[in-house]
Protein backbone atom coordinates (compact mmCIF):
# COMPACT_ATOMS: atom_id res chain seq x y z
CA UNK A 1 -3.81 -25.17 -44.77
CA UNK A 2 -5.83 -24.63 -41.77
CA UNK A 3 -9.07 -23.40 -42.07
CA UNK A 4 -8.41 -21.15 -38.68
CA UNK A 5 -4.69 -20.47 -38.45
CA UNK A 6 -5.42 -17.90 -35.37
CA UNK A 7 -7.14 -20.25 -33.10
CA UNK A 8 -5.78 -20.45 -29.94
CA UNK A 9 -4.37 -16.90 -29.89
CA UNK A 10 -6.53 -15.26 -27.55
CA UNK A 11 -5.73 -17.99 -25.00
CA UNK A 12 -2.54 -17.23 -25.66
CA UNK A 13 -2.19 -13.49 -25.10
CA UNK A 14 -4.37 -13.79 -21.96
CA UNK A 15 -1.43 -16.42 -20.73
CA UNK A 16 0.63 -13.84 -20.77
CA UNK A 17 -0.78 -10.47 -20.19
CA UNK A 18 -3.28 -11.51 -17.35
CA UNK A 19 -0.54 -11.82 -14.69
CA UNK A 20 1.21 -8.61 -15.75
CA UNK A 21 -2.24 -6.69 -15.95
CA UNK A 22 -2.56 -8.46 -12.11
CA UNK A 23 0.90 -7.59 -10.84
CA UNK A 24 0.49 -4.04 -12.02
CA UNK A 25 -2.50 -3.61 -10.19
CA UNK A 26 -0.79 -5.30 -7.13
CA UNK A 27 2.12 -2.86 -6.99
CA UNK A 28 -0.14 0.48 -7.14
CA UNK A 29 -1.94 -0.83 -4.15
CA UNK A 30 1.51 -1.74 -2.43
CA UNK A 31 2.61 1.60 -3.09
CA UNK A 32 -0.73 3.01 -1.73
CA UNK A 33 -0.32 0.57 1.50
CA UNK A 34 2.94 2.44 1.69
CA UNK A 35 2.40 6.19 1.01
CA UNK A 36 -0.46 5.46 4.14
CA UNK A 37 1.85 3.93 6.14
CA UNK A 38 4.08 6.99 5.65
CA UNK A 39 1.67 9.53 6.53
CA UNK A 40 0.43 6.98 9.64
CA UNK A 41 4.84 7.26 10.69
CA UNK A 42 4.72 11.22 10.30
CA UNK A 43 1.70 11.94 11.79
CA UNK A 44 2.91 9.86 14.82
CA UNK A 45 6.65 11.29 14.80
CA UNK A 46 4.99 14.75 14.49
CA UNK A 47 2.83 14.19 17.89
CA UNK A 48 5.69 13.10 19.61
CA UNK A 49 8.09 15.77 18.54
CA UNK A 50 5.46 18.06 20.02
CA UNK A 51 4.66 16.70 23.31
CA UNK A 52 8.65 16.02 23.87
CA UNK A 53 9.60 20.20 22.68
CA UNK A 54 6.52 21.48 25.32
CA UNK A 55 7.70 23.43 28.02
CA UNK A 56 9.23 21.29 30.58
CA UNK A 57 8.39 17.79 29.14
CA UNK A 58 11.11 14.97 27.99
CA UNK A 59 12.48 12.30 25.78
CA UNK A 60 10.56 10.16 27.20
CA UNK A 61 6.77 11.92 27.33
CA UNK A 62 7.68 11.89 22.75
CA UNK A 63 8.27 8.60 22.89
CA UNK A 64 5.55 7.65 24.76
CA UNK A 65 2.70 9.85 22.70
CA UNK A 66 4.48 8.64 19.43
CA UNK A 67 4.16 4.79 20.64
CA UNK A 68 0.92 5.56 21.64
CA UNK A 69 -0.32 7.43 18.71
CA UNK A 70 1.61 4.32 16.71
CA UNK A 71 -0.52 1.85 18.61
CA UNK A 72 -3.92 3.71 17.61
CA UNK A 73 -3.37 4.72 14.44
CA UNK A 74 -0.98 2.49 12.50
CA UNK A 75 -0.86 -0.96 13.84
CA UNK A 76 -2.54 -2.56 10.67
CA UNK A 77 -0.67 -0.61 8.31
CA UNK A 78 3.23 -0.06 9.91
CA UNK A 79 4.60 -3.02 10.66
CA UNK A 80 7.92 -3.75 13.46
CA UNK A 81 7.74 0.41 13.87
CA UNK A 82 10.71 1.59 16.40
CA UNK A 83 9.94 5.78 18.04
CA UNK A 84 13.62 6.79 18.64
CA UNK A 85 13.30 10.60 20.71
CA UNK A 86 16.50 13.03 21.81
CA UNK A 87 15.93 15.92 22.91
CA UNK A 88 18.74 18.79 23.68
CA UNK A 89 18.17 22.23 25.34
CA UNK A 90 17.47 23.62 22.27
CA UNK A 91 15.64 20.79 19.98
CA UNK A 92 13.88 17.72 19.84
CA UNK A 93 14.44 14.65 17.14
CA UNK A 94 12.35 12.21 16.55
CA UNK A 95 12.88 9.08 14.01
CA UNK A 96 10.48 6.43 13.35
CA UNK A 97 11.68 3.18 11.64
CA UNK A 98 9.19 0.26 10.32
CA UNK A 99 8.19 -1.45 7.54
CA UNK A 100 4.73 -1.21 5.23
CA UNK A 101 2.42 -4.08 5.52
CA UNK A 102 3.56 -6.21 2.43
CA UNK A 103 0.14 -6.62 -0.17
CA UNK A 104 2.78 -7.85 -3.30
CA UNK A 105 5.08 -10.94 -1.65
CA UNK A 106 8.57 -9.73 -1.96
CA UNK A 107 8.22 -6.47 -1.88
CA UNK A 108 8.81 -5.17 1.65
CA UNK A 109 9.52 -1.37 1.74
CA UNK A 110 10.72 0.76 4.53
CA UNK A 111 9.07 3.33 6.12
CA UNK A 112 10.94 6.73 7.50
CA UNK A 113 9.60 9.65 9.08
CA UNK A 114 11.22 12.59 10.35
CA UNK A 115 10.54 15.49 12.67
CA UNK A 116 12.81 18.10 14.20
CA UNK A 117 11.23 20.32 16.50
CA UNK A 118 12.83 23.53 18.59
CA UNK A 119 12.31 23.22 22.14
CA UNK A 120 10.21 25.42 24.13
CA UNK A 121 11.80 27.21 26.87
CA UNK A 122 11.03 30.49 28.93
CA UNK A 123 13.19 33.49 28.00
CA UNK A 124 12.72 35.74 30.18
CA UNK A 125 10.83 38.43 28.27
CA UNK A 126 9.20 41.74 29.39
CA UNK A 127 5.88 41.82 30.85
């Protein structure tokens, strides 16, 4: 019999629980990379939902403070992002698509943000 029948076990269990502890640690900062790049998307679909539902503005002045705000704000963090703005008489929709900067290799996870907005118009009230 061996006069240490456990050497070798530490080795062992650091084998194996090292790259779990390491991949753990990985995906909460992957899923921190992505909550930011969520907020980074809404605060961006939020400024352009505003500027495109101001009196007398358009489609086109959202998507060009939401690109714009995209460009300042989230270009490290929100990758391949896409500002999509429509705006009818009464509301204004704005979607923006892209993906969270990848930290863990493999997993790449979508980012979505959302903002509908009434439009602002004049109605005529008393003065």
């Amino acid at each position: 019999m061996a006069a240490r029948p456990d050497a070798g076990a530490a080795t062992a269990e650091l084998v194996i629980a090292m790259p779990l502890l390491l991949f753990l640690v990985m995906a909460v900062i992957q899923a921190g990379v992505w909550m930011h790049a969520t907020h980074v998307a809404q605060a961006a679909a939020t400024r352009a939902a505003t500027t495109a539902a101001a009196f007398q503005s358009s489609a086109g002045a959202g998507q060009g403070a939401g690109s714009n705000t995209l460009a300042a704000i989230g270009s490290g963090v929100l990758k391949q992002p896409s500002v999509s703005v429509s705006r009818t008489a009464t509301e204004v929709r704005v979607e923006i698509h892209g993906k969270a900067t990848t930290v863990v290799p493999g997993m790449g996870w979508g980012v979505t943000a959302v903002v509908v907005r009434p439009v602002e118009r004049w109605t005529g009230g008393n003065q």
